[in-house]
N, C-alpha and C. Protein backbone atom coordinates (compact mmCIF):
# COMPACT_ATOMS: atom_id res chain seq x y z
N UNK A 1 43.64 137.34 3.46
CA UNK A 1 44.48 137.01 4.60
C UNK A 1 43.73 136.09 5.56
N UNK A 2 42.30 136.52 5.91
CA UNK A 2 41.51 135.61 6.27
C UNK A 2 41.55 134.04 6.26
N UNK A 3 41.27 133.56 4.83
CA UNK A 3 41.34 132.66 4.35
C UNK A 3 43.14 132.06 4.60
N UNK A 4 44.01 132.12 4.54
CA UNK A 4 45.34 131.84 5.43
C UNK A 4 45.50 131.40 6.99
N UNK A 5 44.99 132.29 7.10
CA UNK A 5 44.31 132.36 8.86
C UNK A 5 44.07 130.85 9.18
N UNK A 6 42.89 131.04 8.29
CA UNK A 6 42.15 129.89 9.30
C UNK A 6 41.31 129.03 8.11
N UNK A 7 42.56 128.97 7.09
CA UNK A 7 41.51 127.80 6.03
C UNK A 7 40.67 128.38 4.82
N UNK A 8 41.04 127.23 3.62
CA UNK A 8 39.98 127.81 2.88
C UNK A 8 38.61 127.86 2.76
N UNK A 9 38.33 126.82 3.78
CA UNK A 9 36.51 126.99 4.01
C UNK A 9 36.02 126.35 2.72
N UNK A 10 34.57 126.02 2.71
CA UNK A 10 34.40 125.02 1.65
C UNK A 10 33.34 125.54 0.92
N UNK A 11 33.43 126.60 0.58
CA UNK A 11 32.34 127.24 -0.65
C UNK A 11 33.11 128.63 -0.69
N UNK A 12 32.03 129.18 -2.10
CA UNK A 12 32.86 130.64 -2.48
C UNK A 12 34.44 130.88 -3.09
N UNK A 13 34.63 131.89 -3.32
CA UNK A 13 36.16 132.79 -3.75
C UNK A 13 37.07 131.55 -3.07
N UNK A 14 37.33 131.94 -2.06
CA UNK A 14 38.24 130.73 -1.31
C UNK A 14 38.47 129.46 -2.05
N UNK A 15 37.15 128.93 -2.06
CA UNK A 15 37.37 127.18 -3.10
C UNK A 15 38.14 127.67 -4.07
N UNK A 16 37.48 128.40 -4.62
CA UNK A 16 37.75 128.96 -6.29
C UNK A 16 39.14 129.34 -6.45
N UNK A 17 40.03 129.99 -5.58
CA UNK A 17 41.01 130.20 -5.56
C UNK A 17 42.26 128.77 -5.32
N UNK A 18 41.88 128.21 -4.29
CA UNK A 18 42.11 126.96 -4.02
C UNK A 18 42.58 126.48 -5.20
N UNK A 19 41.26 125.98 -5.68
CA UNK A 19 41.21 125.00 -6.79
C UNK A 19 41.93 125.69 -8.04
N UNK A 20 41.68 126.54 -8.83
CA UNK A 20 43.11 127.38 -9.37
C UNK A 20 44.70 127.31 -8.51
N UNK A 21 44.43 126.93 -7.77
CA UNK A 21 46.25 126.88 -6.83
C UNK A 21 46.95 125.98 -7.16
N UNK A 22 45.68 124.77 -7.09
CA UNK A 22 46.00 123.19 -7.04
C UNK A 22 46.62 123.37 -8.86
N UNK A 23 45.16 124.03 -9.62
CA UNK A 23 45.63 123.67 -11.20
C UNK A 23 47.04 124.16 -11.63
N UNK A 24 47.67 125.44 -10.93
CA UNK A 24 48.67 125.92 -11.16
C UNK A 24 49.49 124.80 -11.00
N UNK A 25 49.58 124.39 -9.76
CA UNK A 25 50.64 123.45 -9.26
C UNK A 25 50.94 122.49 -9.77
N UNK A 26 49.54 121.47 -10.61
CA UNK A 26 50.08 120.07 -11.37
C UNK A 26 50.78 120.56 -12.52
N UNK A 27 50.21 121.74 -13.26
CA UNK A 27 50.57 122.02 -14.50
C UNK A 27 52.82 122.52 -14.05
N UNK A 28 52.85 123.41 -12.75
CA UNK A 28 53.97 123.05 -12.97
C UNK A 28 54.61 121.95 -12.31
N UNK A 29 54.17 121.43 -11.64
CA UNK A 29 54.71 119.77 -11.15
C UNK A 29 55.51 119.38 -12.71
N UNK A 30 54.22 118.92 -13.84
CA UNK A 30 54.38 118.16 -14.65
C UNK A 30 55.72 118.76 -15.69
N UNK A 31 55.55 120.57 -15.79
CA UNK A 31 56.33 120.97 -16.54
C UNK A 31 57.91 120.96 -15.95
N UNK A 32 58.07 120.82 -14.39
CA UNK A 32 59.01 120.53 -13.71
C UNK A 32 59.79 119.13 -14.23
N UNK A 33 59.05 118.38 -14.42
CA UNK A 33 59.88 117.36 -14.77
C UNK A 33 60.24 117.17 -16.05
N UNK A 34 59.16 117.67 -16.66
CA UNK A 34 59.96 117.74 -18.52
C UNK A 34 61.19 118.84 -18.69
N UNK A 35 61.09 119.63 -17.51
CA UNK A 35 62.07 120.51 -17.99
C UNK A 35 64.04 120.03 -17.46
N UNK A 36 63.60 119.10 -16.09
CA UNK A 36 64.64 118.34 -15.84
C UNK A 36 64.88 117.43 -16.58
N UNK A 37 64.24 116.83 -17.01
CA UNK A 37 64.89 115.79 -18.03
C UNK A 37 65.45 116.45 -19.26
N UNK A 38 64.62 117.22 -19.75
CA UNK A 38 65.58 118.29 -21.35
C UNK A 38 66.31 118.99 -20.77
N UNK A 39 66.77 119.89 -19.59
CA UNK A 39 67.97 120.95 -19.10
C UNK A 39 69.21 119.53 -18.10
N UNK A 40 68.55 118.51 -17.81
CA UNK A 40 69.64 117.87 -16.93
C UNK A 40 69.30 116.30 -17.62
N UNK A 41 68.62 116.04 -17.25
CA UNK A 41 68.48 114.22 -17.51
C UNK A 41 68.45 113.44 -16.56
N UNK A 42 67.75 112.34 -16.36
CA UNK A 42 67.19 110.99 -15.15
C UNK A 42 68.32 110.17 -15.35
N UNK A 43 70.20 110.09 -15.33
CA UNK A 43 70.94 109.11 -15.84
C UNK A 43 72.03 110.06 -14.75
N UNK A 44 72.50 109.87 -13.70
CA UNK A 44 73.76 109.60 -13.31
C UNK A 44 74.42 110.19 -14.30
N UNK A 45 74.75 109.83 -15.27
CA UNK A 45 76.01 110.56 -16.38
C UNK A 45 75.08 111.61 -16.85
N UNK A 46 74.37 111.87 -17.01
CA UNK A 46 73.48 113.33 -17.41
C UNK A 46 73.82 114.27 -16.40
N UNK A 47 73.46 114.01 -15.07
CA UNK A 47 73.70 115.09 -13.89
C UNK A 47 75.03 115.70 -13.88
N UNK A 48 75.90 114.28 -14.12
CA UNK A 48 77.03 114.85 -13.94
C UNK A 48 77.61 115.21 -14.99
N UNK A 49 77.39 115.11 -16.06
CA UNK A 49 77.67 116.03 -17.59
C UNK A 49 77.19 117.77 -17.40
N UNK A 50 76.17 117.64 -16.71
CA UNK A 50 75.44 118.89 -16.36
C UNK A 50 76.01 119.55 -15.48
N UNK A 51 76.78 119.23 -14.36
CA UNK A 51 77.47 120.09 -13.75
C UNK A 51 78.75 119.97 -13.60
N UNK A 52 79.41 119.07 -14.24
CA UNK A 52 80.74 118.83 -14.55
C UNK A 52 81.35 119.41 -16.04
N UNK A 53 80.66 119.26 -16.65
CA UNK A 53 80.92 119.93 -18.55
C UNK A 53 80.91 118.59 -18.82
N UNK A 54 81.65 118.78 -20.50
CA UNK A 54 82.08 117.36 -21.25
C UNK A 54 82.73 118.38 -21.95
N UNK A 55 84.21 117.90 -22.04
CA UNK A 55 85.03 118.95 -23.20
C UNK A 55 84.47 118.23 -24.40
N UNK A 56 84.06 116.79 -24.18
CA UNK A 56 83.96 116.33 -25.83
C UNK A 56 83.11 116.37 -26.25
N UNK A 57 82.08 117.46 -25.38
CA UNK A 57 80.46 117.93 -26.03
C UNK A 57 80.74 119.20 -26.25
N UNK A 58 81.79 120.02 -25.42
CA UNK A 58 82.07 121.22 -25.58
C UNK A 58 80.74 121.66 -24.63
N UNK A 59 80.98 121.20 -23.33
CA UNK A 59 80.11 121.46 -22.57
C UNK A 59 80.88 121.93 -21.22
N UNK A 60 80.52 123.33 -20.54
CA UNK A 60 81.36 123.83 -19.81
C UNK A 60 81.12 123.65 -18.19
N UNK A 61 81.92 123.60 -17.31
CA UNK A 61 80.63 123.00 -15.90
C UNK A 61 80.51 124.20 -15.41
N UNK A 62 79.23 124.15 -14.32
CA UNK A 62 78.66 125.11 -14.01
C UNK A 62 79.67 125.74 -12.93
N UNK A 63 79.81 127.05 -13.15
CA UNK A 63 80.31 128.20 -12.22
C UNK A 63 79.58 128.25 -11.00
N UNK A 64 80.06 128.52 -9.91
CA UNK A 64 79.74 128.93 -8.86
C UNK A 64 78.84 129.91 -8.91
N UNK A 65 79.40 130.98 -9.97
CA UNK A 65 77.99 131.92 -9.79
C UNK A 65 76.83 131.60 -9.95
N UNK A 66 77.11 130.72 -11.52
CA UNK A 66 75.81 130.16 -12.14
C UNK A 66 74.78 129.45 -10.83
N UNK A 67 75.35 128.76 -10.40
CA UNK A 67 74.90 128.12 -8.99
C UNK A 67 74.20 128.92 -8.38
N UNK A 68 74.94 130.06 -7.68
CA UNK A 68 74.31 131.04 -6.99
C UNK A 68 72.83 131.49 -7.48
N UNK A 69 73.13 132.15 -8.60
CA UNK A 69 71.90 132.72 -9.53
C UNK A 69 70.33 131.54 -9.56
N UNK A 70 71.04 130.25 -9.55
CA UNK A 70 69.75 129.40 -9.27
C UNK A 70 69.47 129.26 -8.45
N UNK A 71 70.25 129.19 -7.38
CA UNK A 71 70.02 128.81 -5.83
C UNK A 71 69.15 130.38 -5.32
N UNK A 72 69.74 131.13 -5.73
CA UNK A 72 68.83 132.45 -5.47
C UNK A 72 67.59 132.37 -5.89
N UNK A 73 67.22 132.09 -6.60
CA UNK A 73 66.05 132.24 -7.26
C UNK A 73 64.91 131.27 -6.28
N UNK A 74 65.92 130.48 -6.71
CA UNK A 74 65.23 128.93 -6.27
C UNK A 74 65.01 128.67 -4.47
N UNK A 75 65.87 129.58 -3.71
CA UNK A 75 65.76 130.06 -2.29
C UNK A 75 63.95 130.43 -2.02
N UNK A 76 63.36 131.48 -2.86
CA UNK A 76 62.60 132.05 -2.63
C UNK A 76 61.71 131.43 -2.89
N UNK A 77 61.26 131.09 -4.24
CA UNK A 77 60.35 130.42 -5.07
C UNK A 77 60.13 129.27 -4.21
N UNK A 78 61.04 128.01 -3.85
CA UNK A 78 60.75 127.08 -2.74
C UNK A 78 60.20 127.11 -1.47
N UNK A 79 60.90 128.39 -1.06
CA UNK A 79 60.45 128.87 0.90
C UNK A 79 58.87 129.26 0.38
N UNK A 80 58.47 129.94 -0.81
CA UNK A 80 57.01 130.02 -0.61
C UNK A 80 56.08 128.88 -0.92
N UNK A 81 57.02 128.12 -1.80
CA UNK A 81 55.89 126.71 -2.18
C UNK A 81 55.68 125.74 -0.52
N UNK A 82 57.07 125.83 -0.03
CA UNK A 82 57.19 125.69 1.53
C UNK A 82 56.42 125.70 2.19
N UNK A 83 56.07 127.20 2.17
CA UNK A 83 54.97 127.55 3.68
C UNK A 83 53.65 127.29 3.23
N UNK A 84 53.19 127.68 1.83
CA UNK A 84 52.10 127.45 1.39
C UNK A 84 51.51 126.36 1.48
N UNK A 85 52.07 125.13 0.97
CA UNK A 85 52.10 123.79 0.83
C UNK A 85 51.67 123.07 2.22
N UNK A 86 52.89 123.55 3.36
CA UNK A 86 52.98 123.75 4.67
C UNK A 86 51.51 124.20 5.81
N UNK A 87 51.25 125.06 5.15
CA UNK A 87 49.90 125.61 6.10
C UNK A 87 48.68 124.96 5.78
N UNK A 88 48.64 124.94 4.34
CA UNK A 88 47.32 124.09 3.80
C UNK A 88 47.49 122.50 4.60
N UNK A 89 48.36 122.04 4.79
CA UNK A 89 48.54 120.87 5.14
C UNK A 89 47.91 120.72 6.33
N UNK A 90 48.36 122.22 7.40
CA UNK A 90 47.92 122.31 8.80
C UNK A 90 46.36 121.92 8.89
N UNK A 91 45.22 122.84 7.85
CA UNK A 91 43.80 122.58 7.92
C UNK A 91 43.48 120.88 7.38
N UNK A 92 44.35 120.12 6.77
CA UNK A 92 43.87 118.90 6.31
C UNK A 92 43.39 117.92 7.56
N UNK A 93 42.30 116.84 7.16
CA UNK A 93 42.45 116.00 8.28
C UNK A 93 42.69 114.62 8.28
N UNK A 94 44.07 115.20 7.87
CA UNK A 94 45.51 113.89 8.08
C UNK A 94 45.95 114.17 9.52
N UNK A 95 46.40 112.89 10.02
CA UNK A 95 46.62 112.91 11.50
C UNK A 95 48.14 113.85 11.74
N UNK A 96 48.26 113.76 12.69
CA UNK A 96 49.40 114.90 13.29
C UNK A 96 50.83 114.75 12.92
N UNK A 97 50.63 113.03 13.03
CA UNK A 97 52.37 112.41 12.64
C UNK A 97 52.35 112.51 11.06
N UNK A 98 51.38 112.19 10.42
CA UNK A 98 51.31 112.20 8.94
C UNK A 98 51.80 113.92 8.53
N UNK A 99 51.05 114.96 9.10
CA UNK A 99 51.60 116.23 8.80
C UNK A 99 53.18 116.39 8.49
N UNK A 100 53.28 116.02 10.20
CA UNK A 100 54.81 116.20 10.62
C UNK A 100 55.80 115.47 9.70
N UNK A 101 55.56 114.28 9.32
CA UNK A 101 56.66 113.81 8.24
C UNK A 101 56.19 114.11 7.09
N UNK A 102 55.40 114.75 6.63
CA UNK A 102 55.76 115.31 5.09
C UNK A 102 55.70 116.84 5.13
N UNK A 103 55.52 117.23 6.42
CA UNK A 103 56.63 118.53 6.54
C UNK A 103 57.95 118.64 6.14
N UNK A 104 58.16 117.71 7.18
CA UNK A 104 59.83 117.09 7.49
C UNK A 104 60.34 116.93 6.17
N UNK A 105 59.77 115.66 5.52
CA UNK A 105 59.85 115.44 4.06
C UNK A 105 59.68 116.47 2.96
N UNK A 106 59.11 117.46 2.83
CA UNK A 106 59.16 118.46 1.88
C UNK A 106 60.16 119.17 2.35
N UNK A 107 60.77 119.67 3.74
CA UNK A 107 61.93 120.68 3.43
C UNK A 107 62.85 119.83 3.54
N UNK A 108 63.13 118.86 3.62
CA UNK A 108 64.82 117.67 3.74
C UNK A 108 64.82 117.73 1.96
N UNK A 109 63.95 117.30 1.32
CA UNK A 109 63.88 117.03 -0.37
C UNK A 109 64.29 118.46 -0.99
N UNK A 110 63.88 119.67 -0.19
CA UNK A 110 64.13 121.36 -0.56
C UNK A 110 65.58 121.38 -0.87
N UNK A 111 66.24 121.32 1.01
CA UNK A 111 67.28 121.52 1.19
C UNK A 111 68.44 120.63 0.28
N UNK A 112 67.83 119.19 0.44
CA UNK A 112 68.71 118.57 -0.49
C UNK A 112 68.96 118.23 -2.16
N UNK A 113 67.97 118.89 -3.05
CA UNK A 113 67.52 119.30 -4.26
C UNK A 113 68.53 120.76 -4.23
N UNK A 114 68.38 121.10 -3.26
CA UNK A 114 69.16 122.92 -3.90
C UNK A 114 70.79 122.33 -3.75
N UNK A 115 71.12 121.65 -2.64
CA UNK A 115 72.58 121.32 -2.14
C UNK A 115 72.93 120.46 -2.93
N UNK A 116 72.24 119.77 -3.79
CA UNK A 116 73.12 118.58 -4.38
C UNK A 116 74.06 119.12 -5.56
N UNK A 117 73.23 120.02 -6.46
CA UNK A 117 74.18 120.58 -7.12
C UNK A 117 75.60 120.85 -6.78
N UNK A 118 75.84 121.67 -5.67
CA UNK A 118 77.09 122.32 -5.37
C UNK A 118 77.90 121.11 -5.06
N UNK A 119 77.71 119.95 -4.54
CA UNK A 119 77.82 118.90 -4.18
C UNK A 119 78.24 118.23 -5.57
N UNK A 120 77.54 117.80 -5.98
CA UNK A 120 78.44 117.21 -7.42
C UNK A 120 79.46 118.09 -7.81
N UNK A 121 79.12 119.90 -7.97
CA UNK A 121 80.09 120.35 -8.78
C UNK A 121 81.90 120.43 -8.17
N UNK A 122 81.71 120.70 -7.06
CA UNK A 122 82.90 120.95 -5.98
C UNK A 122 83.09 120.09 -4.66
N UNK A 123 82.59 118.67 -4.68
CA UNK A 123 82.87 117.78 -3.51
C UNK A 123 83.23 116.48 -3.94
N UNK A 124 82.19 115.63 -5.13
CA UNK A 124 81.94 114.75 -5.99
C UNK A 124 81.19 113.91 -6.27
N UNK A 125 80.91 113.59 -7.36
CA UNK A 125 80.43 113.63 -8.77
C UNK A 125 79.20 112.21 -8.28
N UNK A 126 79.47 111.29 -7.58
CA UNK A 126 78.57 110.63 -6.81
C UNK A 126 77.36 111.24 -5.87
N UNK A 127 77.79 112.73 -5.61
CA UNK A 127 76.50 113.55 -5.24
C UNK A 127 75.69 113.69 -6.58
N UNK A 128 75.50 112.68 -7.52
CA UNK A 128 74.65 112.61 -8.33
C UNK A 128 72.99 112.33 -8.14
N UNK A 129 73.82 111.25 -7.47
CA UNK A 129 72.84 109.86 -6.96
C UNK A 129 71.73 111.15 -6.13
N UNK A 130 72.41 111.54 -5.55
CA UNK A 130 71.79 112.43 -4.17
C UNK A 130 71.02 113.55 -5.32
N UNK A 131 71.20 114.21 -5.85
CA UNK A 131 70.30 115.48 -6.98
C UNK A 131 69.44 114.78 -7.48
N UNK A 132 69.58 113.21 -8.07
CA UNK A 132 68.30 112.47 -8.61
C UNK A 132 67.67 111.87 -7.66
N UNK A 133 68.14 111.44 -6.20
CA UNK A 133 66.92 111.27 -5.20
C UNK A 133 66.37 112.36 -4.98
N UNK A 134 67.04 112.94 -4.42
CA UNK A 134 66.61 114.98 -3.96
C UNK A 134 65.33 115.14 -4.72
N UNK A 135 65.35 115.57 -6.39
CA UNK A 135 64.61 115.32 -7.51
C UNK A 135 63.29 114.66 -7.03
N UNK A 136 63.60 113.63 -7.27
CA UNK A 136 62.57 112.40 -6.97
C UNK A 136 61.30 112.34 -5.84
N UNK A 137 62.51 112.28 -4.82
CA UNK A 137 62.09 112.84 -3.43
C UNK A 137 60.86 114.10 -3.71
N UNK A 138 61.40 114.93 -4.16
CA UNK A 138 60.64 116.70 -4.09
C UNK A 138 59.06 116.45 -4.63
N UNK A 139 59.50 115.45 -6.06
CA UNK A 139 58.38 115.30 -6.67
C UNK A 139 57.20 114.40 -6.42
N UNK A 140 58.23 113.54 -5.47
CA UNK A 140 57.08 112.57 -4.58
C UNK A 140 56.31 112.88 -3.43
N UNK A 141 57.15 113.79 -2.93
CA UNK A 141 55.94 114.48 -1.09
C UNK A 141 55.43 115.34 -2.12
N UNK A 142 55.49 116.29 -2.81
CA UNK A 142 55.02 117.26 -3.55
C UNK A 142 53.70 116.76 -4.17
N UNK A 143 53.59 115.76 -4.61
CA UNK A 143 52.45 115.28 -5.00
C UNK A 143 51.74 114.61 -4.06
N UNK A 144 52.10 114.01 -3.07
CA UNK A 144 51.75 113.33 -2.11
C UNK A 144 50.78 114.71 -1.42
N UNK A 145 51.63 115.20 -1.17
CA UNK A 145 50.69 116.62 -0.49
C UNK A 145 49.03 117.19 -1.15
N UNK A 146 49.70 117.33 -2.54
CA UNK A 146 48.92 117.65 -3.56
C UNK A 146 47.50 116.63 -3.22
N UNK A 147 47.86 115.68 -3.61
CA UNK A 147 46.82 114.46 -3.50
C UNK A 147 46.07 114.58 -2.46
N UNK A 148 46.73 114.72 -1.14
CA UNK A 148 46.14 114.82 0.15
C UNK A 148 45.47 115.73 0.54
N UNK A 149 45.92 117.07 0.02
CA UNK A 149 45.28 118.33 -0.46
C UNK A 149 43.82 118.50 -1.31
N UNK A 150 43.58 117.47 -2.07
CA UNK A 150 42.63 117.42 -3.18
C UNK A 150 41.86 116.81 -2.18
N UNK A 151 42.14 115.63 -1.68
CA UNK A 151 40.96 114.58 -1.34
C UNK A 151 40.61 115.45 -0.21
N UNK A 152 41.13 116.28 0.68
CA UNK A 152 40.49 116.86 1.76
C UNK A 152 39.52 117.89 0.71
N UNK A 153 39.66 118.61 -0.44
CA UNK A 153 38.90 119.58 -0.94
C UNK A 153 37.75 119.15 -1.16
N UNK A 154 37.74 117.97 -2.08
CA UNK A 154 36.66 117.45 -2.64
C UNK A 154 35.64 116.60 -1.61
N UNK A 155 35.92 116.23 -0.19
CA UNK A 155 35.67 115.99 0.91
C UNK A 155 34.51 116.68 0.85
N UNK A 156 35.45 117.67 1.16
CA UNK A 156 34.63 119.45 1.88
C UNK A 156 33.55 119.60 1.53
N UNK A 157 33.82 119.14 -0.03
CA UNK A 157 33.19 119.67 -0.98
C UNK A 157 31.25 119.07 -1.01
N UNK A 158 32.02 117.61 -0.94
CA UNK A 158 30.40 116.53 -0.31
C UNK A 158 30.01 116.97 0.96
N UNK A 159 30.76 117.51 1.60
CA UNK A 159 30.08 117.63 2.91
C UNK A 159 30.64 116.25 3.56
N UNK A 160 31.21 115.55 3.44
CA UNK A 160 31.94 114.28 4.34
C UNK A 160 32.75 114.74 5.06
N UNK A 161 32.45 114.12 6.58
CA UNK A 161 33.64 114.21 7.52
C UNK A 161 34.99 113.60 6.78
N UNK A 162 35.68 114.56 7.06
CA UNK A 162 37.20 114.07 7.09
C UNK A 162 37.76 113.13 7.89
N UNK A 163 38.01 111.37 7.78
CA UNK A 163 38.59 110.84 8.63
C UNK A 163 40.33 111.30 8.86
N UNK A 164 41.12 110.85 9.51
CA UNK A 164 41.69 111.27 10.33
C UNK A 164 42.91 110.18 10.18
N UNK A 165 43.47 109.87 8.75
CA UNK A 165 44.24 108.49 8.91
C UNK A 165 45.94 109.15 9.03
């Protein structure tokens, strides 16, 4: 809890944990996107095959519940990548406005990644566009963070001041 508090500090358990956080995270970054492209697809007509059906695939569109059941899931699992993502960011030494917009930027890409779905399925089908920015979006501050995250570790790690850009 310590280590939450007030940082992971730059030697010991803490790094070690860290750096296992980070490995978790690319490995599912990367599996995140192979799994959108094989369960949905990067094509406008994919998204919306995916939540619309295709009778002539014999493909059915997604239920409201079905929705629910992901959005549930996906409520939780996000709000913690959220805060986590979120706090580590707080100890980095990226300047204040840089924080603040890829704060901003990681929960706008959240909110609008979970909403686009319902949005194509029951508003229309041009909320496509919006699930593959959303997408895009998530995976771009997400790494952006990541990145920014690393170079402050490995910083630490030399013992170099952190500039402040």
């Amino acid at each position: 809890m310590r280590m939450m508090m007030a940082g992971p500090g730059e030697t010991g358990l803490p790094k070690t944990i860290m750096a296992f956080f980070y490995g978790y995270f690319l490995v599912h970054w990367l599996t995140g996107i192979l799994m959108f492209r094989e369960k949905i697809g990067f094509a406008y007509a994919d998204v919306t095959r995916y939540y619309l059906g295709d009778p002539e695939m014999f493909i059915n569109p997604r239920s409201f519940e079905g929705l629910l059941e992901v959005t549930h899931f996906h409520l939780f699992a996000m709000g913690v990548f959220f805060v986590v993502f979120a706090h580590l960011l707080q100890f980095s030494g990226l300047r204040e406005s840089i924080k603040t917009s890829l704060t901003w930027l990681l929960a706008v890409a959240i909110i609008a990644d979970l909403a686009a779905g319902y949005l194509v399925r029951f508003v229309a089908p041009g909320f496509a566009w919006t699930k593959l920015g959303a997408f895009w979006m998530l995976q771009g501050v997400s790494l952006a963070l990541f990145g920014a995250l690393i170079m402050e570790m490995f910083k630490a790690a030399r013992g170099v001041a952190t500039p402040r850009f």
